[in-house]
N, C-alpha and C. Protein backbone atom coordinates (compact mmCIF):
# COMPACT_ATOMS: atom_id res chain seq x y z
N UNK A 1 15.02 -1.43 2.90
CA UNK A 1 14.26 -1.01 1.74
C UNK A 1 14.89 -1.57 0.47
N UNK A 2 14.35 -1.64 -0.99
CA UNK A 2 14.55 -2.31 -1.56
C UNK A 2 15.39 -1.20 -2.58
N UNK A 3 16.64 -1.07 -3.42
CA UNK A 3 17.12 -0.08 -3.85
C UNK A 3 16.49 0.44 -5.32
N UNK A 4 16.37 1.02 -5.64
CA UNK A 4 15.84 2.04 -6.44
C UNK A 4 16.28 1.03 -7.94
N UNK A 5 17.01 0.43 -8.22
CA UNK A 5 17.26 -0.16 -9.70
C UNK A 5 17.27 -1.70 -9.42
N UNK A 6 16.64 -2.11 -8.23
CA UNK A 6 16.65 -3.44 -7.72
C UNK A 6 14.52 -3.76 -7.99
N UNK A 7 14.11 -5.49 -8.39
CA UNK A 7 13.19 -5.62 -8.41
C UNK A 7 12.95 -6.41 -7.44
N UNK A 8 11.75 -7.20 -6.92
CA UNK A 8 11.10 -8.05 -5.67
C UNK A 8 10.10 -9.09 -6.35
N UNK A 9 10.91 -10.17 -6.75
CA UNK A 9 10.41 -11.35 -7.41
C UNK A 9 9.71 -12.46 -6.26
N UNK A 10 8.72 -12.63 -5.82
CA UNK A 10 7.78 -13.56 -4.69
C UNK A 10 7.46 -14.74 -5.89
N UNK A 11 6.92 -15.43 -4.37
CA UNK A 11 6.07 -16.80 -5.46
C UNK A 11 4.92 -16.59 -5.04
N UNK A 12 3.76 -16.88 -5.94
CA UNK A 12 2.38 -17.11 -5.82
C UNK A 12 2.10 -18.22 -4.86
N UNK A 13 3.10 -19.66 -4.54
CA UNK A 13 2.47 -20.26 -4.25
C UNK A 13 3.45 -20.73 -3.39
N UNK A 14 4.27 -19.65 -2.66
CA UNK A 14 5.35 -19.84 -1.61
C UNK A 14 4.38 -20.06 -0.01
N UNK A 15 2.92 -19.46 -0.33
CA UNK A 15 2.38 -19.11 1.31
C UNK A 15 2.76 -18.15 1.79
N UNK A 16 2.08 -17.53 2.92
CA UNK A 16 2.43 -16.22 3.39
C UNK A 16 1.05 -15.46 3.98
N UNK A 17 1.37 -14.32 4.23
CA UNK A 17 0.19 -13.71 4.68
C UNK A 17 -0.03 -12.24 4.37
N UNK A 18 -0.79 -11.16 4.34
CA UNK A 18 -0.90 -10.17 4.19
C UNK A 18 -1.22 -8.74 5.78
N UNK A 19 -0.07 -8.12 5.66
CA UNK A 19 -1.06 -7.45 6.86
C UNK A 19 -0.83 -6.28 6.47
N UNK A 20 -1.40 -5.14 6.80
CA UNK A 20 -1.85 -3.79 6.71
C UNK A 20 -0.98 -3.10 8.07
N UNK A 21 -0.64 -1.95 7.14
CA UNK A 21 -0.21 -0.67 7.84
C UNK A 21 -1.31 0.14 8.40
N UNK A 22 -0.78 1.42 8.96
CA UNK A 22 -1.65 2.13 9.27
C UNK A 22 -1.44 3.60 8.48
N UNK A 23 -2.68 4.11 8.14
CA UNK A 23 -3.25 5.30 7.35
C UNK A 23 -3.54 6.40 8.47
N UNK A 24 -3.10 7.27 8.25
CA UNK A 24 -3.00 8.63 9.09
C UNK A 24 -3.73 9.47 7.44
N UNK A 25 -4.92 9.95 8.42
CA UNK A 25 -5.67 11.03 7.25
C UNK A 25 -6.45 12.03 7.74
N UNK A 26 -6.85 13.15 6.83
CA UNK A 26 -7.48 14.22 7.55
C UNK A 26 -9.02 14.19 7.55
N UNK A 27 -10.25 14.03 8.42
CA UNK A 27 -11.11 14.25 8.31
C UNK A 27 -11.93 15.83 7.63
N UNK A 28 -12.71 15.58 7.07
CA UNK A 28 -13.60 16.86 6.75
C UNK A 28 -13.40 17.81 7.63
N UNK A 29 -14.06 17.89 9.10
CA UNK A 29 -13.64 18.74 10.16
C UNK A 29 -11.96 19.08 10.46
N UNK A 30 -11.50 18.52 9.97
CA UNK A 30 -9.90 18.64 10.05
C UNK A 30 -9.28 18.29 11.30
N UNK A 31 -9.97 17.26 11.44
CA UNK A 31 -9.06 15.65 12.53
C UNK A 31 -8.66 15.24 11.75
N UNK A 32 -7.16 14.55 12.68
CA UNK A 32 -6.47 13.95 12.00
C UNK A 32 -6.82 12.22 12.66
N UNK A 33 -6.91 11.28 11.73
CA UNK A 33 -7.22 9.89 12.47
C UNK A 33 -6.32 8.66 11.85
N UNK A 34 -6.05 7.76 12.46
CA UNK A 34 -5.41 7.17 12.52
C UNK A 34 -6.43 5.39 12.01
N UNK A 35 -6.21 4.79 11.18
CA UNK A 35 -7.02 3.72 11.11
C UNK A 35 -5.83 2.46 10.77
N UNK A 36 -5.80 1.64 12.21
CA UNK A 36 -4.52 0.70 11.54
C UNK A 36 -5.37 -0.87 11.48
N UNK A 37 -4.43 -1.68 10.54
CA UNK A 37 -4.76 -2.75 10.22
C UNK A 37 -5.86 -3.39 9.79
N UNK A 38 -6.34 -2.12 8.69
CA UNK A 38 -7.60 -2.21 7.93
C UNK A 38 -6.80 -2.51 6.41
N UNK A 39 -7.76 -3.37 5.78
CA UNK A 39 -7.69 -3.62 4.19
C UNK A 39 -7.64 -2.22 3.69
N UNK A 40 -9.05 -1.94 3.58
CA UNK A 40 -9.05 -0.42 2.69
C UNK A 40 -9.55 0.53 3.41
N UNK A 41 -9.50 1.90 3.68
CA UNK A 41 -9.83 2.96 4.17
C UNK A 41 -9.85 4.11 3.34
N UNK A 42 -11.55 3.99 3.44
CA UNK A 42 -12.34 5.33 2.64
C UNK A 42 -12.06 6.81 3.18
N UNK A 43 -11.91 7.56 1.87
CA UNK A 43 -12.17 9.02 2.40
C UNK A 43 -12.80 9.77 1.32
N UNK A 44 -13.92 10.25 1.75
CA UNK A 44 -15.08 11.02 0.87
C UNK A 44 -14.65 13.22 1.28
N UNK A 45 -13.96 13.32 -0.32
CA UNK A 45 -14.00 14.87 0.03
C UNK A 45 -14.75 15.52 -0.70
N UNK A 46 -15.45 16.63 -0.14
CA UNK A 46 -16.35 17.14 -0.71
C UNK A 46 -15.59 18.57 -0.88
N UNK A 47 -16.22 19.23 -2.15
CA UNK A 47 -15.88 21.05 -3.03
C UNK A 47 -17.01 21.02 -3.27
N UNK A 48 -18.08 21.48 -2.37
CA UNK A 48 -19.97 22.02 -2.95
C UNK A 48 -19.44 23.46 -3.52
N UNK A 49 -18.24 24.03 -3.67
CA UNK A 49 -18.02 25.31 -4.59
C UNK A 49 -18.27 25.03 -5.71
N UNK A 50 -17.66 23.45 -6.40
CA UNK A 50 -17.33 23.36 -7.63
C UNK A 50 -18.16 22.03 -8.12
N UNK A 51 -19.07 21.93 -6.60
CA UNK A 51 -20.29 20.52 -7.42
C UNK A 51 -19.02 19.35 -7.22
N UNK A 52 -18.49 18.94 -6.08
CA UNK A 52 -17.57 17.71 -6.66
C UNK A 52 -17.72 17.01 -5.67
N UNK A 53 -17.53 15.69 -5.50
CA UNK A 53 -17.43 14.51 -4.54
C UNK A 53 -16.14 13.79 -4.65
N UNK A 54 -15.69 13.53 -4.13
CA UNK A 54 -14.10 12.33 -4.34
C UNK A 54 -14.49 11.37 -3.94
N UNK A 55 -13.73 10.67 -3.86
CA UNK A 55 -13.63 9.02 -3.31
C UNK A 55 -12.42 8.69 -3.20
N UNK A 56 -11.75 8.13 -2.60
CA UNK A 56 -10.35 7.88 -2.13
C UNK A 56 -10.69 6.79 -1.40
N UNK A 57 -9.75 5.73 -1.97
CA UNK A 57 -9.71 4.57 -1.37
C UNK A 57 -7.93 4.26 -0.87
N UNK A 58 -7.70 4.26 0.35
CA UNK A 58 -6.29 3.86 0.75
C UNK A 58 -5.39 2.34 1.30
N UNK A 59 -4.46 2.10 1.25
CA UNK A 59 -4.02 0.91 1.39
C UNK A 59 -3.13 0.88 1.60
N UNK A 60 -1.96 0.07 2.58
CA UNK A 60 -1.00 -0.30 3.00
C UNK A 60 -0.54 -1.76 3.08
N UNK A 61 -1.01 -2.46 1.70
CA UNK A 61 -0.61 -4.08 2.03
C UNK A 61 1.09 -3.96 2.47
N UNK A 62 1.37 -5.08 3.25
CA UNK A 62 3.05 -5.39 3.74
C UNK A 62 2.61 -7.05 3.39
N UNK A 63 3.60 -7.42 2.31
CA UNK A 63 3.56 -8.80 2.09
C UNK A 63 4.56 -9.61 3.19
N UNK A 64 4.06 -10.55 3.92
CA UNK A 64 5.14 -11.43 4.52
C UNK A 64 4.83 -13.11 4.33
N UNK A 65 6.41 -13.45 3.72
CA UNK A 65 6.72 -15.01 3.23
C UNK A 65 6.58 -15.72 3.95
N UNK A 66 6.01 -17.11 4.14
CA UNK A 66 6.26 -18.08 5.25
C UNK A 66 7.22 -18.15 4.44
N UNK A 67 8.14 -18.55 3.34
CA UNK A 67 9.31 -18.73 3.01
C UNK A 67 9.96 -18.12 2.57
N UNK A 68 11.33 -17.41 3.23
CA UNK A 68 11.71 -16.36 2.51
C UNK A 68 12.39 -16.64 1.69
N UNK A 69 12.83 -17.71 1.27
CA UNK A 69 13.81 -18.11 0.14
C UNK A 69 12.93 -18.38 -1.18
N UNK A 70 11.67 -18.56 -0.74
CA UNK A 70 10.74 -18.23 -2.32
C UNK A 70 10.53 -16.43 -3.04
N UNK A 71 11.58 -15.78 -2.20
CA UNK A 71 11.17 -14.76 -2.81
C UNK A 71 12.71 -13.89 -3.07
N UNK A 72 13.47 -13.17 -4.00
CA UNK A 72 14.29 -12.25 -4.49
C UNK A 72 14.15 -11.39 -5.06
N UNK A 73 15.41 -10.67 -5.09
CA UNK A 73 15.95 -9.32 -4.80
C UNK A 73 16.52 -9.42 -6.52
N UNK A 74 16.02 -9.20 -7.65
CA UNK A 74 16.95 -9.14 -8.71
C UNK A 74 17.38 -7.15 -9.14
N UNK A 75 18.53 -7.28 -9.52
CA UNK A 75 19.22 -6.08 -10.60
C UNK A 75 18.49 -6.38 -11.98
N UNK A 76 17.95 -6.26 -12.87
CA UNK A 76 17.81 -6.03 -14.04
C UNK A 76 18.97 -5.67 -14.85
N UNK A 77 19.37 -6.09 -15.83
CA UNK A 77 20.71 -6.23 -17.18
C UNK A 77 20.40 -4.79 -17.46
N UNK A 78 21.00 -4.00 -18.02
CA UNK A 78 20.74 -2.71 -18.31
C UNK A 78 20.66 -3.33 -20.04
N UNK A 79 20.04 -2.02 -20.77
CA UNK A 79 19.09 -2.53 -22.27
C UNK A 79 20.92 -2.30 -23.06
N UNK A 80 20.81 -3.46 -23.96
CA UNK A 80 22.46 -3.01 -24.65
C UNK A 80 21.69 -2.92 -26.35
């Protein structure tokens, strides 16, 4: 993992690919489901108490480099 006062500098034009995690969520009926290696995964909640609709859109991009040396790990200078 990347440490908490550390940043993740990539290149735009290093190449690479994108893949998706998986989203564990609760259905309306209250299943729990599992949707892996999807872009985005919808979830519509409804409160007809209070007139409301949601929309929830979820995501798990995982960036991976064809080159990993196009991409670092910097500390940031603290502000003087």
């Amino acid at each position: 993992m990347l440490p908490r006062d550390c940043v993740l500098i990539g290149s735009s034009t290093g190449g690479g690919r994108t893949a998706y995690g998986a989203i564990s969520q609760m259905e309306t009926r209250g299943d729990v489901i599992t949707v892996r290696g999807e872009r985005y995964v919808p979830l519509t909640l409804d409160q007809p108490e209070e007139q409301k609709r949601m929309f929830r859109l979820a995501s798990r991009p995982c960036l991976i480099p064809s080159d990993i040396e196009s991409w670092r790990v910097l500390k940031p200078l603290p502000k003087s």
